[in-house]
Structures are given as structure tokens and as C-alpha cells.
PDB file of N, CA and C in Angstrom:
ATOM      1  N   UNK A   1       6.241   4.873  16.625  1.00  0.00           N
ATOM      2  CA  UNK A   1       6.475   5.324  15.264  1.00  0.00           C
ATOM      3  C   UNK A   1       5.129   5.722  14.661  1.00  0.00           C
ATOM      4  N   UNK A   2       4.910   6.979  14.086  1.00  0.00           N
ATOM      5  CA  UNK A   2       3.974   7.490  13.500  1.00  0.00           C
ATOM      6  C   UNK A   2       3.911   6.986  11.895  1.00  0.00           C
ATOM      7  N   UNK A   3       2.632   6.211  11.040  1.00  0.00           N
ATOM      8  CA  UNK A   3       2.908   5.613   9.996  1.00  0.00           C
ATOM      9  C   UNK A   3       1.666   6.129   9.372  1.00  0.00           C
ATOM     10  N   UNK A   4       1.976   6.486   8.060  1.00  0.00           N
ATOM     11  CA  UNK A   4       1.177   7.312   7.167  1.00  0.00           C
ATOM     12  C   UNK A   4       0.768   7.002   6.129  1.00  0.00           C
ATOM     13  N   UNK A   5      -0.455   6.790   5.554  1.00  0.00           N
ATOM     14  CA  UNK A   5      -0.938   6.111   4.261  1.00  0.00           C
ATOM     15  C   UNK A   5       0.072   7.056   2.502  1.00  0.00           C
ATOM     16  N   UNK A   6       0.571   6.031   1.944  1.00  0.00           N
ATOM     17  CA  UNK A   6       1.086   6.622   1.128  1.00  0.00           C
ATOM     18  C   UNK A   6       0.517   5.933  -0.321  1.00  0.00           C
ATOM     19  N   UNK A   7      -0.213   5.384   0.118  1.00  0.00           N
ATOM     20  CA  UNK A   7      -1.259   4.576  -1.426  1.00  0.00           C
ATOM     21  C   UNK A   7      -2.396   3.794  -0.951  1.00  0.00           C
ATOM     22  N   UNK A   8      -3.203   3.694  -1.912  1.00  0.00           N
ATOM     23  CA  UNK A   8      -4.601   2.950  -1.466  1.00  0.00           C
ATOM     24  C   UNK A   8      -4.595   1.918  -2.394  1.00  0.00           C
ATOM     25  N   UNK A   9      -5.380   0.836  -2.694  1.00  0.00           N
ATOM     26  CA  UNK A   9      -4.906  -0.242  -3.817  1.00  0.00           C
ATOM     27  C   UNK A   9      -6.423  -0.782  -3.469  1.00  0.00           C
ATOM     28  N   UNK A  10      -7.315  -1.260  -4.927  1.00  0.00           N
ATOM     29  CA  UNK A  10      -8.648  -1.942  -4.869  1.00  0.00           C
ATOM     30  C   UNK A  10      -7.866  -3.263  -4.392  1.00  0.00           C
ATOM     31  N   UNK A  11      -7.605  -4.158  -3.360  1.00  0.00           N
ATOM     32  CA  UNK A  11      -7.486  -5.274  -3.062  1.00  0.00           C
ATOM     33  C   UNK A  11      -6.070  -5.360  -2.346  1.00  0.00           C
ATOM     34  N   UNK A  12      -5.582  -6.343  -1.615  1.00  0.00           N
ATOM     35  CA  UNK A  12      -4.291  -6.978  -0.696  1.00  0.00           C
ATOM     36  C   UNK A  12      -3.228  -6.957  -1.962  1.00  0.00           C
ATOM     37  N   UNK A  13      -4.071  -7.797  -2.759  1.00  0.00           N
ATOM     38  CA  UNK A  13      -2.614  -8.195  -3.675  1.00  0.00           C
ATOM     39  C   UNK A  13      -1.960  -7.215  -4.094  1.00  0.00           C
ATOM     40  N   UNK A  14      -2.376  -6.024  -4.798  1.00  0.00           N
ATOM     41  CA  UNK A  14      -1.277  -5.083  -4.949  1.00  0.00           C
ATOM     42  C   UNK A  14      -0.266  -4.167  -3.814  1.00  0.00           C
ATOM     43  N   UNK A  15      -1.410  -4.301  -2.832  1.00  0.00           N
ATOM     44  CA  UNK A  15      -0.489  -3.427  -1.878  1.00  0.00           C
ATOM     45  C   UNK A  15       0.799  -4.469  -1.493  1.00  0.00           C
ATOM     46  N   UNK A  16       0.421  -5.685  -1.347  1.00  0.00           N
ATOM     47  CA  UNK A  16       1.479  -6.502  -0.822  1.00  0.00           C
ATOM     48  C   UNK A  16       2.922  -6.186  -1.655  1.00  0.00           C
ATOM     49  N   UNK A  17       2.186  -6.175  -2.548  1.00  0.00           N
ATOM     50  CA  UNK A  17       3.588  -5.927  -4.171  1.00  0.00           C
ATOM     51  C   UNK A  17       4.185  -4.606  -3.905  1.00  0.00           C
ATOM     52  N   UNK A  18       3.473  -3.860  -3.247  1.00  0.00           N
ATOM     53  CA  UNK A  18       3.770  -2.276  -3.001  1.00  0.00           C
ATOM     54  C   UNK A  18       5.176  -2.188  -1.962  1.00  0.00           C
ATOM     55  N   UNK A  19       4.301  -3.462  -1.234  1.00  0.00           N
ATOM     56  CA  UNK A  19       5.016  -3.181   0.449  1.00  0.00           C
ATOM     57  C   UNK A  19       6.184  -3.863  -0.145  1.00  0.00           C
ATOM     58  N   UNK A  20       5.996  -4.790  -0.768  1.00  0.00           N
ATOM     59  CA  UNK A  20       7.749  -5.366  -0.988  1.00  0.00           C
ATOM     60  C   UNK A  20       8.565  -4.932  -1.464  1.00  0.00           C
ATOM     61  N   UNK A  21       7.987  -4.580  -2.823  1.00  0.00           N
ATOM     62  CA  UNK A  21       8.985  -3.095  -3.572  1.00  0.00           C
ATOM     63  C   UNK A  21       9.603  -1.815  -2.565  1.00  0.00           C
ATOM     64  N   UNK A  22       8.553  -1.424  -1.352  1.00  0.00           N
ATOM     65  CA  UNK A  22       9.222  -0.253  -0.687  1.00  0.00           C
ATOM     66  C   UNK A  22      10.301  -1.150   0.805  1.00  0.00           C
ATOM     67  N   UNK A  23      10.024  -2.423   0.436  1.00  0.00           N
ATOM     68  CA  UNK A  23      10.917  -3.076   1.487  1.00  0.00           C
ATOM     69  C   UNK A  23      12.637  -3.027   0.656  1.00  0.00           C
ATOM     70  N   UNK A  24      12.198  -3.490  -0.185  1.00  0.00           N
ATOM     71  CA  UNK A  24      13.490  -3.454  -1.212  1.00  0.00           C
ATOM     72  C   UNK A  24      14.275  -2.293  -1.040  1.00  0.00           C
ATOM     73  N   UNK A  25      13.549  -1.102  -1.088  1.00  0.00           N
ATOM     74  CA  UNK A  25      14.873   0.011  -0.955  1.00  0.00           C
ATOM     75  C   UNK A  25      14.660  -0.006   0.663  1.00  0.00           C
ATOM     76  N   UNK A  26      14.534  -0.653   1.615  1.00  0.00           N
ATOM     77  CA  UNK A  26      14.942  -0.624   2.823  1.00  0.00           C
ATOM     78  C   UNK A  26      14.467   0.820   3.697  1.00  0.00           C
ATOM     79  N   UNK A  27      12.640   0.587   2.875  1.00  0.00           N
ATOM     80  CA  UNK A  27      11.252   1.179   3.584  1.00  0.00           C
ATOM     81  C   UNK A  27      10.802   0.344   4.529  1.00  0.00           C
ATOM     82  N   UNK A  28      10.395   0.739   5.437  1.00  0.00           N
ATOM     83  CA  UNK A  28       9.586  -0.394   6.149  1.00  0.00           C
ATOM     84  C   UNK A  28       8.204  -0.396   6.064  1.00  0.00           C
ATOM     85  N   UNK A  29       7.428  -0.798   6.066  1.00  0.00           N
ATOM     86  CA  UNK A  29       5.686  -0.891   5.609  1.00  0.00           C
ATOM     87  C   UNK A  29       5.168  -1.742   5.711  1.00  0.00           C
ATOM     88  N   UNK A  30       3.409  -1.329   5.618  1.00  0.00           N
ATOM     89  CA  UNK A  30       2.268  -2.263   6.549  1.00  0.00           C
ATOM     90  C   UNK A  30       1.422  -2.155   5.237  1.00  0.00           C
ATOM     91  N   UNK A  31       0.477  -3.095   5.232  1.00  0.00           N
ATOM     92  CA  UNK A  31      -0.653  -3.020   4.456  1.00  0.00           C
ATOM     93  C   UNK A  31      -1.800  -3.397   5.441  1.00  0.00           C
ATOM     94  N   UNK A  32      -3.119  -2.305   5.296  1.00  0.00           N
ATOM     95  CA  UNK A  32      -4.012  -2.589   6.354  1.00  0.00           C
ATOM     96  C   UNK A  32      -4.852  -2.514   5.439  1.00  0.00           C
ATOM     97  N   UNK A  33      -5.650  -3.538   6.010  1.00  0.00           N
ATOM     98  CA  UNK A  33      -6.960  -4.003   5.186  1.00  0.00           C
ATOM     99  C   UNK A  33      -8.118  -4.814   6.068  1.00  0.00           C
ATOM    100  N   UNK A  34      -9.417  -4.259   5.381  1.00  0.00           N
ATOM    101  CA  UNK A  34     -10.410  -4.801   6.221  1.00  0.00           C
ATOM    102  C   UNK A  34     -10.597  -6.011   5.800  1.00  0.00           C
ATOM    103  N   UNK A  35     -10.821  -6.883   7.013  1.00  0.00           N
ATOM    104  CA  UNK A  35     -10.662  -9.053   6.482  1.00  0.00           C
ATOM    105  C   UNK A  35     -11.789  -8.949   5.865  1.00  0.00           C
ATOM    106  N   UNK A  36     -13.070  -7.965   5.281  1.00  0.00           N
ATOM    107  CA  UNK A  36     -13.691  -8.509   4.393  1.00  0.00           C
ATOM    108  C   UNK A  36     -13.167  -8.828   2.971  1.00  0.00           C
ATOM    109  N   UNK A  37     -12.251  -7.806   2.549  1.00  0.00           N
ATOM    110  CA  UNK A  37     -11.292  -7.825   1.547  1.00  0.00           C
ATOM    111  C   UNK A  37     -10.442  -8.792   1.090  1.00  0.00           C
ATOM    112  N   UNK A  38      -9.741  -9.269   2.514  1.00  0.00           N
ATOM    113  CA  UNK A  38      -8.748 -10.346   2.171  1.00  0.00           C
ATOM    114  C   UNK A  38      -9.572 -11.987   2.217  1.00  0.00           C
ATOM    115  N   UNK A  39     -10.700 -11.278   2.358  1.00  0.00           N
ATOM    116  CA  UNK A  39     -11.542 -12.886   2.756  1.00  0.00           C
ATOM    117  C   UNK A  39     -12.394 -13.111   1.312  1.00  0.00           C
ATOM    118  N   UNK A  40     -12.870 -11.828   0.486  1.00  0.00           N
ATOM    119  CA  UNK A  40     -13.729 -12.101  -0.790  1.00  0.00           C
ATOM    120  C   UNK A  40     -12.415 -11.821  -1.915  1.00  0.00           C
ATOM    121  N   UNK A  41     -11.178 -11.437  -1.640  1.00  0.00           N
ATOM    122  CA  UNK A  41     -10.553 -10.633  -2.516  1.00  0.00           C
ATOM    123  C   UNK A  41     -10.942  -9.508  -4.120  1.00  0.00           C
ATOM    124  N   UNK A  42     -12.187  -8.917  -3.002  1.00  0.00           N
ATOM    125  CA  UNK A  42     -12.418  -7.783  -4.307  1.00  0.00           C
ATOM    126  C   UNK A  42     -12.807  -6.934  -3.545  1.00  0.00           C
ATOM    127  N   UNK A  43     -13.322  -5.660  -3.898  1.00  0.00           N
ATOM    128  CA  UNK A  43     -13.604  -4.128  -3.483  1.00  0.00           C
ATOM    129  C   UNK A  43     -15.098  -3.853  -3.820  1.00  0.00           C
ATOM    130  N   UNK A  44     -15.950  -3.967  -3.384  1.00  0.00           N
ATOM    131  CA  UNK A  44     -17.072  -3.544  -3.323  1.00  0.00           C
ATOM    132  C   UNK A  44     -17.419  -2.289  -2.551  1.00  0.00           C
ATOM    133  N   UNK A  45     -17.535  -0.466  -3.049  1.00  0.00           N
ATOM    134  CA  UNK A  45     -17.867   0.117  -2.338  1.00  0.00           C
ATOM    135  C   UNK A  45     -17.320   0.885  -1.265  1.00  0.00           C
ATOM    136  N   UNK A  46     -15.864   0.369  -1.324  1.00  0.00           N
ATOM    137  CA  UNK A  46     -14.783   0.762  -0.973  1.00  0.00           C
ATOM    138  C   UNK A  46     -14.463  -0.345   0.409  1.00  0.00           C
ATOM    139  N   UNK A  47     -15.098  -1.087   0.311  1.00  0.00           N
ATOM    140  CA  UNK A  47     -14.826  -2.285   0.889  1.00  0.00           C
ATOM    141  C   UNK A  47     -13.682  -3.208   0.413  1.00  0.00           C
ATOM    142  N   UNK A  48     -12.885  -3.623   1.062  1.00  0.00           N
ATOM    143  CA  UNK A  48     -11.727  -4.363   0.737  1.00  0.00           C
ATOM    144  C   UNK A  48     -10.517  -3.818   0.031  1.00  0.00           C
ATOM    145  N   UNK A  49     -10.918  -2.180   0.128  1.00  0.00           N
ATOM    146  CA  UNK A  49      -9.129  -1.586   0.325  1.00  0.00           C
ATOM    147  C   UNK A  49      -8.741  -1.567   1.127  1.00  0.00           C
ATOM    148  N   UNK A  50      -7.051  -1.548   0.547  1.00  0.00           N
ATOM    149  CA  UNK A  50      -6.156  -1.885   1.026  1.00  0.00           C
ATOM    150  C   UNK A  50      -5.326  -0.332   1.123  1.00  0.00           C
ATOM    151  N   UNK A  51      -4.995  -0.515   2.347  1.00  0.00           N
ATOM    152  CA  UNK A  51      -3.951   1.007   2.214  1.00  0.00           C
ATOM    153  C   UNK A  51      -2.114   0.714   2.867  1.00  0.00           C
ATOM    154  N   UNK A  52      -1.446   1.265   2.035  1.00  0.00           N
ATOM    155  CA  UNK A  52       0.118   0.716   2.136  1.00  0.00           C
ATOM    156  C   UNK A  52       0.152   2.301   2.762  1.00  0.00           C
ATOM    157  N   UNK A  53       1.272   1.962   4.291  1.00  0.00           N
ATOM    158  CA  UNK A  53       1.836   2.741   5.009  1.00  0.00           C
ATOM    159  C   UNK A  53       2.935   2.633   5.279  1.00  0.00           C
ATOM    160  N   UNK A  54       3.605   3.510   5.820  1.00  0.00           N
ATOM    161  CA  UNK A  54       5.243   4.112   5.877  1.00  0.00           C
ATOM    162  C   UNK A  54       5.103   4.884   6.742  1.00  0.00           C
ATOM    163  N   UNK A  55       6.271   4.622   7.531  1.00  0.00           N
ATOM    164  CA  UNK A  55       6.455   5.626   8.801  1.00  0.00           C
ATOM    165  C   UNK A  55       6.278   6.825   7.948  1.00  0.00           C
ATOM    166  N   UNK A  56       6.093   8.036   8.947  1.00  0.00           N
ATOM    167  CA  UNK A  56       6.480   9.531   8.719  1.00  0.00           C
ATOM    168  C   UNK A  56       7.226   9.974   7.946  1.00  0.00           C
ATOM    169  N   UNK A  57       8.171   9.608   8.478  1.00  0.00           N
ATOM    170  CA  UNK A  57       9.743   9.975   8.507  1.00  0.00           C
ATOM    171  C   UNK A  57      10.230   9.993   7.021  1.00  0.00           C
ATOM    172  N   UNK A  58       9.790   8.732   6.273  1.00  0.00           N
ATOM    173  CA  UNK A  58       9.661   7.922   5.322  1.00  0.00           C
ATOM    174  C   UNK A  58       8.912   8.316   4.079  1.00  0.00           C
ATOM    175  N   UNK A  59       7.811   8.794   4.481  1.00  0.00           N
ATOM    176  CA  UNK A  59       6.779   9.181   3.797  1.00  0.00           C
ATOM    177  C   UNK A  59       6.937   9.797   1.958  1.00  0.00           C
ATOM    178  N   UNK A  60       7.801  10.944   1.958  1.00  0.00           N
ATOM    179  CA  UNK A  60       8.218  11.334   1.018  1.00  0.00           C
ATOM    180  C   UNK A  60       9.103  10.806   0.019  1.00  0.00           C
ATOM    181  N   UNK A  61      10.014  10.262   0.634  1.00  0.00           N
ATOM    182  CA  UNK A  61      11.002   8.774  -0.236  1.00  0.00           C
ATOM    183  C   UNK A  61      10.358   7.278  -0.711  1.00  0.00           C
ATOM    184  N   UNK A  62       9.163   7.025  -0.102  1.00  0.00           N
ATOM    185  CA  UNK A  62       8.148   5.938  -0.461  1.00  0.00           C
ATOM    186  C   UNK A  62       7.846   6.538  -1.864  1.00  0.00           C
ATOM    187  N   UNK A  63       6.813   7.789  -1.016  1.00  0.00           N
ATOM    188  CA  UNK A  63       6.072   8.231  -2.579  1.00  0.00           C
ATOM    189  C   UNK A  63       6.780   8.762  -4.094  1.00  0.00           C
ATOM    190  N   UNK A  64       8.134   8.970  -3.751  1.00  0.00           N
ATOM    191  CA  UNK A  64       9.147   9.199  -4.568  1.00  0.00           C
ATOM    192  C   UNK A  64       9.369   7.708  -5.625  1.00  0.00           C
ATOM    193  N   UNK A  65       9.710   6.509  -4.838  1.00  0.00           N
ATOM    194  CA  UNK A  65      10.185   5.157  -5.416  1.00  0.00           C
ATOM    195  C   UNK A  65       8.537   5.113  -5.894  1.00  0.00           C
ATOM    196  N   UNK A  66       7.381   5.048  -5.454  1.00  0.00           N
ATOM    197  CA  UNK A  66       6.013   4.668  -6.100  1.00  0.00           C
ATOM    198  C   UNK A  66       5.738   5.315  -7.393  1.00  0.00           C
ATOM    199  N   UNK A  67       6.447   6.400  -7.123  1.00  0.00           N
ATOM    200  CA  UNK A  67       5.805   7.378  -8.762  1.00  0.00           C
ATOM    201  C   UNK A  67       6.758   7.013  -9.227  1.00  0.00           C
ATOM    202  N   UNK A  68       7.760   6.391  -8.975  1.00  0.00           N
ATOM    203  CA  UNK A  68       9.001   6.196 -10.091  1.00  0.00           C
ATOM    204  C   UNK A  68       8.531   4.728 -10.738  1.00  0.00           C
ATOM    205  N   UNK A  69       8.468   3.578  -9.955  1.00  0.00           N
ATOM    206  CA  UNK A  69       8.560   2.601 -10.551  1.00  0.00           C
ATOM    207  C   UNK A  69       6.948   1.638 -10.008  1.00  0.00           C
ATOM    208  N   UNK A  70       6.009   2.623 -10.423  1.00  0.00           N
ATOM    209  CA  UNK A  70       4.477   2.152 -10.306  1.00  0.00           C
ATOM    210  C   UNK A  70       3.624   2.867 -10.747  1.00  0.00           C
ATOM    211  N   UNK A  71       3.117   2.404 -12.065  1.00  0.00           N
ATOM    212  CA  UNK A  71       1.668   3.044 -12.271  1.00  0.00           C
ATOM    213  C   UNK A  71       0.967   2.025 -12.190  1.00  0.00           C
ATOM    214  N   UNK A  72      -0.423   3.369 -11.552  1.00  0.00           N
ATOM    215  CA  UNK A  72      -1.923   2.306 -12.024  1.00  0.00           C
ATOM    216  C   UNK A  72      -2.082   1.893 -12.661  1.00  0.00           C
ATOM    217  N   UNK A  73      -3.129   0.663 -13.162  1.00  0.00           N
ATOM    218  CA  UNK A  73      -3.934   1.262 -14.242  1.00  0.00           C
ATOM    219  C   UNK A  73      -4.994   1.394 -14.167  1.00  0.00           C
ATOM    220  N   UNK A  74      -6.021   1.812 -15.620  1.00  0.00           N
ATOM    221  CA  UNK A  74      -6.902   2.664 -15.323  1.00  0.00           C
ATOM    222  C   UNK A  74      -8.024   1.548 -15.053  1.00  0.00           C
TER     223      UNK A  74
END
């Protein structure tokens, strides 16, 4: 299965929230993150993002439910 970044998040904790919300409509998804991130839990430099993925296939119906029921903030 080919899986495609469909958001980036400064830290684990939001993507996790991401991945569950796109589990809910019965997305399947990963959050990959470098263990410096999940080990200091902050972003230094672009250190310790987090990026939420979705198959391919998927891709467009993720980013559909994300812009619907997720904003940043600033």
C-alpha cells in the first residue's frame, strides 16, 4: 500500500488526534515521527514533526474530513 502525507503537525499529540478522527470515518493512518519529538515533545527546527498519512487511494477523502472538521491554529 502506497501512503501519503496528508498533514504535518508541530508535535505527536495532534497528529495522534488527527489519526483518530480519520480512523473514525474508517481512514486508515500512521503518524511518523522522529523519537526526538516524541521523546522532548516539542519542535525545534523542524525537529519533532509529526506527519499524518493515508494510503493513496484515500488521500483526497482524508484531506476532505481535515478541512472540514480541523483547523489550525495560528
Amino acid at each position: 500500500m502506497n501512503w501519503v502525507i496528508v498533514h504535518r503537525s508541530n508535535g505527536v499529540t495532534e497528529a495522534e488526534i488527527l489519526k483518530n478522527m480519520l480512523e473514525s470515518f474508517g481512514i486508515p493512518a500512521r503518524v511518523s515521527a522522529e523519537a526526538v519529538g516524541r521523546v522532548l515533545g516539542m519542535t525545534v527546527d523542524g525537529m519533532g514533526v509529526a506527519s499524518l498519512l493515508v494510503p493513496a487511494n484515500r488521500a483526497a477523502e482524508a484531506q476532505d474530513i481535515l478541512a472540514e472538521h480541523f483547523t489550525a491554529e495560528a
